[in-house]
PDB file of N, CA and C in Angstrom:
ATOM      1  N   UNK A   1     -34.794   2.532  33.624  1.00  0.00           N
ATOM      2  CA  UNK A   1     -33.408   2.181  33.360  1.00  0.00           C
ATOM      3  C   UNK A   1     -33.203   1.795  31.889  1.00  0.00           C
ATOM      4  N   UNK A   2     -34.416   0.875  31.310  1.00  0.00           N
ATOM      5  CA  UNK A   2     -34.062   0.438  29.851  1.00  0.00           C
ATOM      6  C   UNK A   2     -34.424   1.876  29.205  1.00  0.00           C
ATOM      7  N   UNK A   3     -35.058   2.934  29.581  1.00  0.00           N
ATOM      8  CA  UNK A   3     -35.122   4.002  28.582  1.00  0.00           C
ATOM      9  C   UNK A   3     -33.705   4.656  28.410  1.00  0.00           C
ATOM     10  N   UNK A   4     -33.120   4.812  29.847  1.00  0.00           N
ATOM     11  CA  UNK A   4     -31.703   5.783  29.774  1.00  0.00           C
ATOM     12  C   UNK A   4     -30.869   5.088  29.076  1.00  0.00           C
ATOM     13  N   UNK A   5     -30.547   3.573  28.467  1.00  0.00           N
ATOM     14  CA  UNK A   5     -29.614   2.911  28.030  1.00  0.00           C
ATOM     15  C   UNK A   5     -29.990   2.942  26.372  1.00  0.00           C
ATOM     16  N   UNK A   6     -31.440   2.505  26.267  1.00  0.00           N
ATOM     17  CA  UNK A   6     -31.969   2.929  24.636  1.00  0.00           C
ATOM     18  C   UNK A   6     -31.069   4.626  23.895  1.00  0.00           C
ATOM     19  N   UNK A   7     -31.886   5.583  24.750  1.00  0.00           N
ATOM     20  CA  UNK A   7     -31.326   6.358  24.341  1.00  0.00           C
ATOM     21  C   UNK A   7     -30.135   7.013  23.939  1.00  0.00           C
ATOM     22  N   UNK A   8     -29.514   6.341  25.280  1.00  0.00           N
ATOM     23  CA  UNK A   8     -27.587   6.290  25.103  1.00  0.00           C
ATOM     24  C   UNK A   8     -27.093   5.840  24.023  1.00  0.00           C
ATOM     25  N   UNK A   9     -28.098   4.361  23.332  1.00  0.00           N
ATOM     26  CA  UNK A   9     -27.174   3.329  22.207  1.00  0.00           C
ATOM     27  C   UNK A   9     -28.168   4.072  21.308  1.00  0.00           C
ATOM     28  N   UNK A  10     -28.904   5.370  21.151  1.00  0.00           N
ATOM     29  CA  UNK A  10     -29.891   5.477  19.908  1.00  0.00           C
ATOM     30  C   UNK A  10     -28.553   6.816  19.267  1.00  0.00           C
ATOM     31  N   UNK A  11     -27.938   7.032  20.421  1.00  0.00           N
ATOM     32  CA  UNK A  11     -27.003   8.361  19.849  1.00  0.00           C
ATOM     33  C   UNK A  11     -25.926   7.106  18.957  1.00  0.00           C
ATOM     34  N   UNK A  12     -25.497   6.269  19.230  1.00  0.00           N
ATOM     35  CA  UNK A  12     -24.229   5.363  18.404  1.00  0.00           C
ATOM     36  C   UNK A  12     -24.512   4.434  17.472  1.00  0.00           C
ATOM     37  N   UNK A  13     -25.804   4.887  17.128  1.00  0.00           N
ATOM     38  CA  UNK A  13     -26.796   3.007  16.022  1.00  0.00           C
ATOM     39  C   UNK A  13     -26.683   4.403  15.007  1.00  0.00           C
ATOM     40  N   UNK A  14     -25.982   3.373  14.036  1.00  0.00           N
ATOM     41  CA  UNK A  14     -26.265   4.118  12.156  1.00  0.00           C
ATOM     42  C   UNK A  14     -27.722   3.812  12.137  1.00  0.00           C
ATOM     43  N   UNK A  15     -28.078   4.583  10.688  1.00  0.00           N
ATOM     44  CA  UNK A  15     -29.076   5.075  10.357  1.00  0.00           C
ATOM     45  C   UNK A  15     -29.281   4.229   9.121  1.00  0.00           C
ATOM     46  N   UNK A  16     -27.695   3.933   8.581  1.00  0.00           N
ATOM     47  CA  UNK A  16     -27.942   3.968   6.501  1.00  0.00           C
ATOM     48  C   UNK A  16     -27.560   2.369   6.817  1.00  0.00           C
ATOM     49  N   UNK A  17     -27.915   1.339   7.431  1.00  0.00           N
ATOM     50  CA  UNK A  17     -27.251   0.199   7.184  1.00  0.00           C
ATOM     51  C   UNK A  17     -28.400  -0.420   6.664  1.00  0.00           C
ATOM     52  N   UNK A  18     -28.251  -0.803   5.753  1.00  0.00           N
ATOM     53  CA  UNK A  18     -29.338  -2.080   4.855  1.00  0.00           C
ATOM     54  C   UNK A  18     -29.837  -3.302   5.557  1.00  0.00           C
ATOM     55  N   UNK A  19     -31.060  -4.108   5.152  1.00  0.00           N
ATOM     56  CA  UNK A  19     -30.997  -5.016   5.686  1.00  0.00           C
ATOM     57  C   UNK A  19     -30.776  -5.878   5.356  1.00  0.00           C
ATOM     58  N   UNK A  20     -30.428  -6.274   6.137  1.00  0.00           N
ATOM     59  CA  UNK A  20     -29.224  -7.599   5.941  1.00  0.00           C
ATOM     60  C   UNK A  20     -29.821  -8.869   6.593  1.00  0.00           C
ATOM     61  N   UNK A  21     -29.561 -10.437   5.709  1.00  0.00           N
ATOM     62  CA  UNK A  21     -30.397 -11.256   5.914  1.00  0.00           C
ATOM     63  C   UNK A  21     -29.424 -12.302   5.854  1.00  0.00           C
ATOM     64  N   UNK A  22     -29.551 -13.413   6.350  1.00  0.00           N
ATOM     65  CA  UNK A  22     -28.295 -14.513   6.114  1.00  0.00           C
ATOM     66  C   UNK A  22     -28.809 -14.905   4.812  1.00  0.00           C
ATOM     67  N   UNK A  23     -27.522 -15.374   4.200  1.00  0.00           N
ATOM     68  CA  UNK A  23     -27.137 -16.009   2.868  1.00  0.00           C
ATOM     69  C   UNK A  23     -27.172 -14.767   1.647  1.00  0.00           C
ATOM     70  N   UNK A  24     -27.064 -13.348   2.398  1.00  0.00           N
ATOM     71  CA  UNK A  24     -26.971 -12.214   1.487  1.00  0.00           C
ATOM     72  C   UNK A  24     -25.008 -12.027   1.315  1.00  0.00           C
ATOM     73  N   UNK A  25     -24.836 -12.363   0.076  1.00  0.00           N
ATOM     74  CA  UNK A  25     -23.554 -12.010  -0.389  1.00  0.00           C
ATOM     75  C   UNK A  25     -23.307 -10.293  -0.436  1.00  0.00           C
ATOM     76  N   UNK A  26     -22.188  -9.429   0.271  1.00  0.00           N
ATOM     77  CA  UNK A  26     -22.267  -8.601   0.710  1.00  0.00           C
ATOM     78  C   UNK A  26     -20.751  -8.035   0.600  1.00  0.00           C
ATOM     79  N   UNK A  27     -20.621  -6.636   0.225  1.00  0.00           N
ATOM     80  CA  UNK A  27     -19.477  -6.100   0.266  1.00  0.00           C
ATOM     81  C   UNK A  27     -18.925  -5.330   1.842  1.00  0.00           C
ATOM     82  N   UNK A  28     -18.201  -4.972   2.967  1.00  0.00           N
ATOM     83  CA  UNK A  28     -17.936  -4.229   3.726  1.00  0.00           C
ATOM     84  C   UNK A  28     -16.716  -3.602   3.478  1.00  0.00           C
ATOM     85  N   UNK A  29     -16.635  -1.884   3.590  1.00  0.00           N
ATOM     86  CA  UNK A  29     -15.680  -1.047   3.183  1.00  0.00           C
ATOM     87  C   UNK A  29     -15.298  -1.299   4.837  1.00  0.00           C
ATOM     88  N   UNK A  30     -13.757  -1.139   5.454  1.00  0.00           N
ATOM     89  CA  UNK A  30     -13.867  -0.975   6.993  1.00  0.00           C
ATOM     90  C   UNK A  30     -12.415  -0.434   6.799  1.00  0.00           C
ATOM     91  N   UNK A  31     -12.416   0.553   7.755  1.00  0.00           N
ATOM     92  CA  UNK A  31     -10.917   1.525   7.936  1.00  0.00           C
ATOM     93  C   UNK A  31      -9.857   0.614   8.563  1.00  0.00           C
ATOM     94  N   UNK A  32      -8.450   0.254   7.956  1.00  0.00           N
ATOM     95  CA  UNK A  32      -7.578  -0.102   8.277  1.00  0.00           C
ATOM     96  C   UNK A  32      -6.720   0.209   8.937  1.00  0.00           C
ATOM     97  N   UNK A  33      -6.001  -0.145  10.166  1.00  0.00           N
ATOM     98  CA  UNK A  33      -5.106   0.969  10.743  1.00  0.00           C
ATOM     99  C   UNK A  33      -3.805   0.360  10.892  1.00  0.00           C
ATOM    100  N   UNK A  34      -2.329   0.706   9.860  1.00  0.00           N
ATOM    101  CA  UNK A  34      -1.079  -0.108   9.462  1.00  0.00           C
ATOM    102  C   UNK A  34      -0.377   1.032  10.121  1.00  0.00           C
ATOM    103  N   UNK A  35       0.061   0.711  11.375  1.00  0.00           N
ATOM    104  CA  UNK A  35       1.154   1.583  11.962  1.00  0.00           C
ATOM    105  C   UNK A  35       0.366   3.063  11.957  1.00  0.00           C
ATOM    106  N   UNK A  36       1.059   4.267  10.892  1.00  0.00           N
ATOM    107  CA  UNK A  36       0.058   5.709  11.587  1.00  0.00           C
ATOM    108  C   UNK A  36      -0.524   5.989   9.975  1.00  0.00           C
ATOM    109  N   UNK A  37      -0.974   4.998   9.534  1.00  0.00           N
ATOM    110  CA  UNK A  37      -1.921   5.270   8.520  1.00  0.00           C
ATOM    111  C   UNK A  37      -2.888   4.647   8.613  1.00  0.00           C
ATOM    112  N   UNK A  38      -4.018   4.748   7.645  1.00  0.00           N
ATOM    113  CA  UNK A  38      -5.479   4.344   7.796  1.00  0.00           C
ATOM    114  C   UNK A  38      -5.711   4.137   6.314  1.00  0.00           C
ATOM    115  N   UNK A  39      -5.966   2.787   5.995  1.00  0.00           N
ATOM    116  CA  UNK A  39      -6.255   2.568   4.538  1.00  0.00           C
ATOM    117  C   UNK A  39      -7.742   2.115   4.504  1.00  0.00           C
ATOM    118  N   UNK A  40      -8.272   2.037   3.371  1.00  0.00           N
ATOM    119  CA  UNK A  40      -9.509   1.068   3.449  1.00  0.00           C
ATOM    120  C   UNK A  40      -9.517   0.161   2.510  1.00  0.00           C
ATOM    121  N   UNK A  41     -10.259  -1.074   3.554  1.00  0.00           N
ATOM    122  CA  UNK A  41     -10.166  -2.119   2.800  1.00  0.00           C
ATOM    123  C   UNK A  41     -11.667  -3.253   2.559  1.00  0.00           C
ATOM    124  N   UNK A  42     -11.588  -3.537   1.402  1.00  0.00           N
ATOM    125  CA  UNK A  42     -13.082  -4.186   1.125  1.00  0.00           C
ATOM    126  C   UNK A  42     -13.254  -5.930   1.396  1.00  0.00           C
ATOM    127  N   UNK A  43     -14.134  -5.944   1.679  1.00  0.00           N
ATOM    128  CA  UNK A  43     -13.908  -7.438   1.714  1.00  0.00           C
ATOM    129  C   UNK A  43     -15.283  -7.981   1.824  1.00  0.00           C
ATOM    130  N   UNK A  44     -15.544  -9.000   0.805  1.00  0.00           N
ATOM    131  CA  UNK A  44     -17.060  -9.713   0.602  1.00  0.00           C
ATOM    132  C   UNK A  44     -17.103 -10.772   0.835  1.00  0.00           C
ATOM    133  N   UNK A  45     -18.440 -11.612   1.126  1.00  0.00           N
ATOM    134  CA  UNK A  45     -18.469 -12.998   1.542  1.00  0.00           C
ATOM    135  C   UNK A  45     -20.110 -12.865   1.701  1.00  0.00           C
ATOM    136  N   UNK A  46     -20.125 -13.819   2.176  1.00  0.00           N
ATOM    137  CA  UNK A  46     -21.926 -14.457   2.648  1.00  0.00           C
ATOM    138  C   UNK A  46     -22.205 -14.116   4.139  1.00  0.00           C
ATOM    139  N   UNK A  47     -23.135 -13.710   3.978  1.00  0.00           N
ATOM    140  CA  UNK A  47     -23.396 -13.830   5.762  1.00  0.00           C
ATOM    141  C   UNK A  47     -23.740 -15.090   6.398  1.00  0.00           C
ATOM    142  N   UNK A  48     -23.332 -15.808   7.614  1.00  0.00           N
ATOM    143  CA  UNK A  48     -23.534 -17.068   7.539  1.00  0.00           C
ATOM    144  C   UNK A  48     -24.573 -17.018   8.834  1.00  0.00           C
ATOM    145  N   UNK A  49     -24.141 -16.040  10.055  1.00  0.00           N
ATOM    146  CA  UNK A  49     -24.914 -15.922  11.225  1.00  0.00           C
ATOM    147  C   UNK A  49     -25.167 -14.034  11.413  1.00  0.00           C
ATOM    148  N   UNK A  50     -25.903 -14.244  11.873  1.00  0.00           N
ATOM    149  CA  UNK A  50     -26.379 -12.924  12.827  1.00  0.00           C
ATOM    150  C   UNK A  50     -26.951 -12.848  13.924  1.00  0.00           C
ATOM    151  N   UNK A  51     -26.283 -11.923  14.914  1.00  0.00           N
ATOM    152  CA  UNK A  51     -26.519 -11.992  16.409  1.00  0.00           C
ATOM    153  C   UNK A  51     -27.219 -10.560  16.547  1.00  0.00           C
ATOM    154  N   UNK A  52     -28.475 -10.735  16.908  1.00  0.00           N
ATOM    155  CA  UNK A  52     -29.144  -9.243  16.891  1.00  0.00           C
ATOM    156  C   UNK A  52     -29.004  -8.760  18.759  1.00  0.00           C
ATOM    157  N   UNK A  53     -28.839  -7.627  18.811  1.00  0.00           N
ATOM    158  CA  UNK A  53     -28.304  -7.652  20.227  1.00  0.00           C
ATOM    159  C   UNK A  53     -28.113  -5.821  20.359  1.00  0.00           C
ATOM    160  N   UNK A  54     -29.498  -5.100  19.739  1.00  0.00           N
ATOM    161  CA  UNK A  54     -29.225  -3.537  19.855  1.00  0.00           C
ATOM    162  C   UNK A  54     -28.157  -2.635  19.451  1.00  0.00           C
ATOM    163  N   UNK A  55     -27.622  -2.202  20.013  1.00  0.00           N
ATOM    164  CA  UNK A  55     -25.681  -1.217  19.426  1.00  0.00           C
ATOM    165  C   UNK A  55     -25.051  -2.645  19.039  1.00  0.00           C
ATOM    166  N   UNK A  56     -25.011  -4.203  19.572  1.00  0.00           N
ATOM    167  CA  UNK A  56     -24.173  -4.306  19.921  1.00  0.00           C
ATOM    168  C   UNK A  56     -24.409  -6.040  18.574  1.00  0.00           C
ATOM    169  N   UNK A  57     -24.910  -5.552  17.471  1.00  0.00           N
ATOM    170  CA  UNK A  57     -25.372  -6.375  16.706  1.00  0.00           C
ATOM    171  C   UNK A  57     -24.304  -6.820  15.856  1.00  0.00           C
ATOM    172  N   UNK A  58     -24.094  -8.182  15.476  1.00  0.00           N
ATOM    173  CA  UNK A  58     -23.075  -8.532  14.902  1.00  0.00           C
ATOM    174  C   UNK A  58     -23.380  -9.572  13.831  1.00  0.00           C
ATOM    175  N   UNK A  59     -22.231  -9.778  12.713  1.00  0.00           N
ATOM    176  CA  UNK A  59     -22.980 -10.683  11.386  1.00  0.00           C
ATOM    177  C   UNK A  59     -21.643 -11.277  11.628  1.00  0.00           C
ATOM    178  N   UNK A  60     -21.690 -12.569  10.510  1.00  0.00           N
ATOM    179  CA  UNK A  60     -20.602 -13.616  10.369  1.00  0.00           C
ATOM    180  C   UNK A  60     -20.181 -13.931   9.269  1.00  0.00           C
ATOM    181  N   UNK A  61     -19.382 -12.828   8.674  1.00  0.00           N
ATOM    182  CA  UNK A  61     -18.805 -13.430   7.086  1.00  0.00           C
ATOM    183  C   UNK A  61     -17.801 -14.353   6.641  1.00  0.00           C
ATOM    184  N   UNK A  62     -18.322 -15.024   5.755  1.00  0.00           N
ATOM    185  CA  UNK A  62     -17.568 -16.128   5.411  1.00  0.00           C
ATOM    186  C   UNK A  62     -17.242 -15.774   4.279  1.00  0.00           C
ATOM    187  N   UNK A  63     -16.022 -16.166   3.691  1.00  0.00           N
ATOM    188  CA  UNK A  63     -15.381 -16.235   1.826  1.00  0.00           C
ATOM    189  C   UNK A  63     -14.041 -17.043   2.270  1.00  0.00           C
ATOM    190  N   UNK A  64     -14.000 -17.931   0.664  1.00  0.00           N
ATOM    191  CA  UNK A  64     -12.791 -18.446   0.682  1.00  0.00           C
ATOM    192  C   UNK A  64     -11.497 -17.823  -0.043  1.00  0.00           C
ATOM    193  N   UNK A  65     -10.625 -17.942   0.453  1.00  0.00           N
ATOM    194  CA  UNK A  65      -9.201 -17.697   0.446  1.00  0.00           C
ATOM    195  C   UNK A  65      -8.700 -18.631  -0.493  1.00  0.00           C
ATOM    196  N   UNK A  66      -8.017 -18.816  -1.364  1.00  0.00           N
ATOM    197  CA  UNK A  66      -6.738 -19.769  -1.753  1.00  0.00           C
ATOM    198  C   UNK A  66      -7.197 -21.001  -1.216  1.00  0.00           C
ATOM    199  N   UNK A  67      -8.585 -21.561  -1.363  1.00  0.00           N
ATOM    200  CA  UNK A  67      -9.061 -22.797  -0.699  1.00  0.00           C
ATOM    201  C   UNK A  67      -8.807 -23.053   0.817  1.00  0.00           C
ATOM    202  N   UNK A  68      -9.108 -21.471   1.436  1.00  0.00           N
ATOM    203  CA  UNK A  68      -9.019 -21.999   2.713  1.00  0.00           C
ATOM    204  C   UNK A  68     -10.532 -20.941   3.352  1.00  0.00           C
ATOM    205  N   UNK A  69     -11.462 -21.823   4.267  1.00  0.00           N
ATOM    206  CA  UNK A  69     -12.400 -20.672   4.460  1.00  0.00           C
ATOM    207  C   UNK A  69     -11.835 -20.025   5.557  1.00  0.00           C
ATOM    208  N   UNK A  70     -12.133 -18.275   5.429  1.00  0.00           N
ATOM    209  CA  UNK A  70     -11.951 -17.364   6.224  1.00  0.00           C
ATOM    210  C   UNK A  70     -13.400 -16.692   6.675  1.00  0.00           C
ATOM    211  N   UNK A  71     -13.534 -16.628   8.068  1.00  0.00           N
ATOM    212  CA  UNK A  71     -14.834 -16.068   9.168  1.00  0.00           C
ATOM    213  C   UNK A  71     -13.582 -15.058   9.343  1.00  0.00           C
ATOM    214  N   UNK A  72     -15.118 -13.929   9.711  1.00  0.00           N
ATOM    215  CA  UNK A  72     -14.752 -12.712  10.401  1.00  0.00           C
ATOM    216  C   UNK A  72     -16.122 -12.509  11.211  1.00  0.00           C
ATOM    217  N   UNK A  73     -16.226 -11.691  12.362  1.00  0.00           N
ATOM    218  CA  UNK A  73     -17.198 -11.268  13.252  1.00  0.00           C
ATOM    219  C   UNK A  73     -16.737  -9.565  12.703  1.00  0.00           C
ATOM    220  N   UNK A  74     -18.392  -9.148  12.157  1.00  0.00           N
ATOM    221  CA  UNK A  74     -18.058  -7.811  12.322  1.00  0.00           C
ATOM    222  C   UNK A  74     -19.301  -7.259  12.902  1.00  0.00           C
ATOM    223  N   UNK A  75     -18.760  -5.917  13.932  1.00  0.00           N
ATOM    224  CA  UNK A  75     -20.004  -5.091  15.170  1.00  0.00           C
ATOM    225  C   UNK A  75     -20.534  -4.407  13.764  1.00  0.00           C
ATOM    226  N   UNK A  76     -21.787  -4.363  13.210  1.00  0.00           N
ATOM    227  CA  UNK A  76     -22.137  -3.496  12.175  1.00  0.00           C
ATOM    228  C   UNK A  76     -22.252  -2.038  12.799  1.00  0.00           C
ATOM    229  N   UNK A  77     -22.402  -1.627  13.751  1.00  0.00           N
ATOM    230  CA  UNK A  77     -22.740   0.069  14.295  1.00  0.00           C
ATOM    231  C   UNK A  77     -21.061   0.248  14.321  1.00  0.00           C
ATOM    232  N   UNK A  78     -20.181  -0.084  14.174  1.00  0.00           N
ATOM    233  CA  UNK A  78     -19.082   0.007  14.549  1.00  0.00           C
ATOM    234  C   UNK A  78     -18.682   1.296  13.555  1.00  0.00           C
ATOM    235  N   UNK A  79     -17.717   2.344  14.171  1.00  0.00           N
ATOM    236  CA  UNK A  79     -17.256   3.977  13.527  1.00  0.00           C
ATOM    237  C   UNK A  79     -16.714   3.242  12.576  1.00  0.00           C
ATOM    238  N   UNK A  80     -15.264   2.033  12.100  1.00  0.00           N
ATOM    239  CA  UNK A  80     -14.535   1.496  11.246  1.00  0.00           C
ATOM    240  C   UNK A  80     -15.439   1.155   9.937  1.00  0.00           C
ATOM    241  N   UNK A  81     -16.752   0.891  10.484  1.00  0.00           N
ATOM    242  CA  UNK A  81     -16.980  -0.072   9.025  1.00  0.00           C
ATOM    243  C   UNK A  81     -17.543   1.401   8.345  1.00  0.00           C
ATOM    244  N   UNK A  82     -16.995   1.368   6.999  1.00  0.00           N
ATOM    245  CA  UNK A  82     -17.946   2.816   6.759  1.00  0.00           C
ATOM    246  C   UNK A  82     -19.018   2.646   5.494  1.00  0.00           C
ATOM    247  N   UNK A  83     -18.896   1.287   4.649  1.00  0.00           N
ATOM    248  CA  UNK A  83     -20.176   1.046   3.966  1.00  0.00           C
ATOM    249  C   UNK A  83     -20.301  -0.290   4.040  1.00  0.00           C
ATOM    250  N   UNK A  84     -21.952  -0.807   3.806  1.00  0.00           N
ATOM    251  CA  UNK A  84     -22.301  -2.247   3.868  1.00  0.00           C
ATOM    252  C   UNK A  84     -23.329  -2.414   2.517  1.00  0.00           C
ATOM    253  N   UNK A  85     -22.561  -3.128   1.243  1.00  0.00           N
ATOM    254  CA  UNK A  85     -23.591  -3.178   0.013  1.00  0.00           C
ATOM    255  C   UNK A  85     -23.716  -4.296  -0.042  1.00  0.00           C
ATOM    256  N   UNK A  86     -25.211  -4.821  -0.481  1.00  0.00           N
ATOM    257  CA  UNK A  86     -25.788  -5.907  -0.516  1.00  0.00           C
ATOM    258  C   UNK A  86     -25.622  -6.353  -2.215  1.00  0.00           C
ATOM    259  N   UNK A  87     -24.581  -7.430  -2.159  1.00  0.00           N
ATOM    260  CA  UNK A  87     -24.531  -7.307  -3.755  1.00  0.00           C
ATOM    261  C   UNK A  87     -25.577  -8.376  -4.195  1.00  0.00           C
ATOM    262  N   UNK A  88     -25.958  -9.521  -3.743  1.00  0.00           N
ATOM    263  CA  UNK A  88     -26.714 -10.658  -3.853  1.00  0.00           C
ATOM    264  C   UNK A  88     -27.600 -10.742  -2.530  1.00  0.00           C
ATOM    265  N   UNK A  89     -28.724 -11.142  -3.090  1.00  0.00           N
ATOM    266  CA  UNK A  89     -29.422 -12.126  -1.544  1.00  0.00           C
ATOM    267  C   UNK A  89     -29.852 -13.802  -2.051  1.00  0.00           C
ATOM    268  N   UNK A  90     -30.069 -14.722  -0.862  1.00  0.00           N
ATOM    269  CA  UNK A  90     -30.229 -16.318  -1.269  1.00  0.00           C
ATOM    270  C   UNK A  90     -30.886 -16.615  -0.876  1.00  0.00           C
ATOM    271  N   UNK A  91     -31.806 -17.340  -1.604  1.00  0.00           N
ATOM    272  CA  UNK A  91     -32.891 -18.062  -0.653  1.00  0.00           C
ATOM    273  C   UNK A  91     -32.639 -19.288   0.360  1.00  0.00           C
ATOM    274  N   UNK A  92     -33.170 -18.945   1.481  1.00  0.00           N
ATOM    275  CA  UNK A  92     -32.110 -20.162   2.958  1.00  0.00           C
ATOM    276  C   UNK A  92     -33.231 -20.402   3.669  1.00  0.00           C
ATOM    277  N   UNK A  93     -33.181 -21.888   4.154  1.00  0.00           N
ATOM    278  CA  UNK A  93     -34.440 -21.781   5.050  1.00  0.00           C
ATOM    279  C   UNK A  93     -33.308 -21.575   6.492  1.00  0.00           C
ATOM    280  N   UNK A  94     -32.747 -21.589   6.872  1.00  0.00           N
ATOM    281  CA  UNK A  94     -31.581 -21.583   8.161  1.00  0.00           C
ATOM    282  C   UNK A  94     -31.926 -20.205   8.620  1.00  0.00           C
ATOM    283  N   UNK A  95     -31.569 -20.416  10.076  1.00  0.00           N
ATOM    284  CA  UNK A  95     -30.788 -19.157  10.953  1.00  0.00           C
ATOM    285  C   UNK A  95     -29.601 -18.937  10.576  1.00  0.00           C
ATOM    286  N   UNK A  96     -28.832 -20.066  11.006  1.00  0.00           N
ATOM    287  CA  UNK A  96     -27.308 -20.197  10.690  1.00  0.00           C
ATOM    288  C   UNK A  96     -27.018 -20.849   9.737  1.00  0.00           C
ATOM    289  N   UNK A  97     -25.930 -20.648   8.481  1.00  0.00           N
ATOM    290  CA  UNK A  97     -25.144 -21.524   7.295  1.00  0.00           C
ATOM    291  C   UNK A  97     -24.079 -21.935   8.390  1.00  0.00           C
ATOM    292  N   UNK A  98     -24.066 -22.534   8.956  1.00  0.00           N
ATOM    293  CA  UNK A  98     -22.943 -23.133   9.608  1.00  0.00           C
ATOM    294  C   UNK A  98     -22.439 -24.439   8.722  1.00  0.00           C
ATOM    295  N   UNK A  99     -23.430 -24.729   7.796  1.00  0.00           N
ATOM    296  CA  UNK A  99     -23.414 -26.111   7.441  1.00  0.00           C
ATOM    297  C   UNK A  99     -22.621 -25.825   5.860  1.00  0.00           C
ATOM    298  N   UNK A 100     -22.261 -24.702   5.684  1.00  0.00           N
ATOM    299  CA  UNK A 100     -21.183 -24.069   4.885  1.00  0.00           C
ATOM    300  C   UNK A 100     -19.518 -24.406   4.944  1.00  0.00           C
ATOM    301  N   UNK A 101     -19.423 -24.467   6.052  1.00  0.00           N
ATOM    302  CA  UNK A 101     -18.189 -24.585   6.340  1.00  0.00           C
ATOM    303  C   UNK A 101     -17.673 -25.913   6.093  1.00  0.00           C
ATOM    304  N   UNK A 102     -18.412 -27.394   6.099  1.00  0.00           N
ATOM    305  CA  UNK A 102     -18.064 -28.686   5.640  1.00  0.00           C
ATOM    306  C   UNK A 102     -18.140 -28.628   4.109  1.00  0.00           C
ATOM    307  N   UNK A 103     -18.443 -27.978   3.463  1.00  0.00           N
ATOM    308  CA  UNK A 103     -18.851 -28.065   1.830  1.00  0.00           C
ATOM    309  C   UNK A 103     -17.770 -27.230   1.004  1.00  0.00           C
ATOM    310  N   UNK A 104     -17.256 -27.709  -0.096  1.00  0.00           N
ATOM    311  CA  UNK A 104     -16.493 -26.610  -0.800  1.00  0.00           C
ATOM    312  C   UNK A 104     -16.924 -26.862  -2.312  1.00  0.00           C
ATOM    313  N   UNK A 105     -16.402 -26.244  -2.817  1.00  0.00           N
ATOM    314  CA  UNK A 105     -16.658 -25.564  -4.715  1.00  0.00           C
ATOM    315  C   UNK A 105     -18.199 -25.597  -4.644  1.00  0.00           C
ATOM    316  N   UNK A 106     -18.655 -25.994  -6.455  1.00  0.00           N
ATOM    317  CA  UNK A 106     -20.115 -25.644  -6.136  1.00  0.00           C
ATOM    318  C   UNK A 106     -21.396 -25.870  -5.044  1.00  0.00           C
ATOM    319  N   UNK A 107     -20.743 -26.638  -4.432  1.00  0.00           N
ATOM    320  CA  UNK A 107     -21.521 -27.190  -3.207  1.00  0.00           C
ATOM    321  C   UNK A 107     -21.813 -26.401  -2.469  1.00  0.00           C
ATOM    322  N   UNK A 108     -20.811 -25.269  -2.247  1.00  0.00           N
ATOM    323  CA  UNK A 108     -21.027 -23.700  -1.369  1.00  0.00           C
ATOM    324  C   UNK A 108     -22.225 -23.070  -2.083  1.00  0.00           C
ATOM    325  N   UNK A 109     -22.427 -23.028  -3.155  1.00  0.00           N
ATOM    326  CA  UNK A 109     -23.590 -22.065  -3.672  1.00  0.00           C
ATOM    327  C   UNK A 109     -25.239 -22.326  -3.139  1.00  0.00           C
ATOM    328  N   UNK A 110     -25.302 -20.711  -3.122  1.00  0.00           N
ATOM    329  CA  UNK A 110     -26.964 -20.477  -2.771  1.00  0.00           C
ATOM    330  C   UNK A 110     -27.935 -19.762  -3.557  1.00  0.00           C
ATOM    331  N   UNK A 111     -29.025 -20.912  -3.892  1.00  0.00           N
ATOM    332  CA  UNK A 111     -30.047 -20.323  -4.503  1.00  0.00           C
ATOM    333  C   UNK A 111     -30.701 -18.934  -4.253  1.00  0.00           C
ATOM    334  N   UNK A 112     -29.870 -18.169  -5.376  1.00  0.00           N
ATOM    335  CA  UNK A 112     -30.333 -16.530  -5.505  1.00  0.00           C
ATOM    336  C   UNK A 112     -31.590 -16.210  -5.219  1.00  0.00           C
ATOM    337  N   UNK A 113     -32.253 -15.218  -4.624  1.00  0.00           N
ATOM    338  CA  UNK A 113     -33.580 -14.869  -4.527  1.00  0.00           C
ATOM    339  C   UNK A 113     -33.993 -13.308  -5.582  1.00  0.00           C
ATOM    340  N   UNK A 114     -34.829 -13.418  -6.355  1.00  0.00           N
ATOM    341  CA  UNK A 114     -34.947 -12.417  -7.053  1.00  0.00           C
ATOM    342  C   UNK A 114     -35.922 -11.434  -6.628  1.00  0.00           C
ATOM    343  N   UNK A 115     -35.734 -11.006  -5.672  1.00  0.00           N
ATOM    344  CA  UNK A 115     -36.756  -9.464  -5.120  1.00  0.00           C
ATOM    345  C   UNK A 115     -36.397  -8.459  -3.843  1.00  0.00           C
TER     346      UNK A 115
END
């Protein structure tokens, strides 16, 4: 049974997605859909969590707004998102930056990792 379901989610898992690590600052291109058009739109932040879970794997970006923080949940295998660039990575001892969300200005920053 777990082979027929692997194979099912091996036809819908991208191929080109990077790896991705929490506290990696990160760009996502993802298709917009405004009434009967389709724009694209970019949007960067930190990864704060990741839920590994096969097709059905998901990250947790955080960036602030006009001093307000904004989370998003995005499915990375998902058809919408159509690129994921790793512009920075940080050195974190955490699973989760949850502990991001009480902190603002330089206090948000994470020690860059160089490799």
């Amino acid at each position: 049974m777990n082979n027929l379901i692997k194979k099912i989610e091996d036809k819908y898992k991208k191929k080109d997605i990077p790896n991705l690590q929490i506290g990696d600052n990160i760009k996502i291109q993802t298709i917009i859909q405004e009434g009967n058009k389709e724009r694209i739109q970019t949007v960067d932040g930190v990864i704060i969590s990741k839920n590994k879970s096969q097709l059905n794997t998901t990250i947790t970006i955080r960036k602030v707004l006009q001093n307000i923080g904004v989370e998003r949940v995005y499915l990375i295998h998902s058809p919408r998102i159509i690129d994921i660039t790793i512009v920075k990575r940080a050195k974190v001892r955490r699973a989760k930056l949850y502990y991001l969300r009480y902190r603002s200005g330089k206090a948000t920053r994470l020690k860059q990792k160089f490799n």
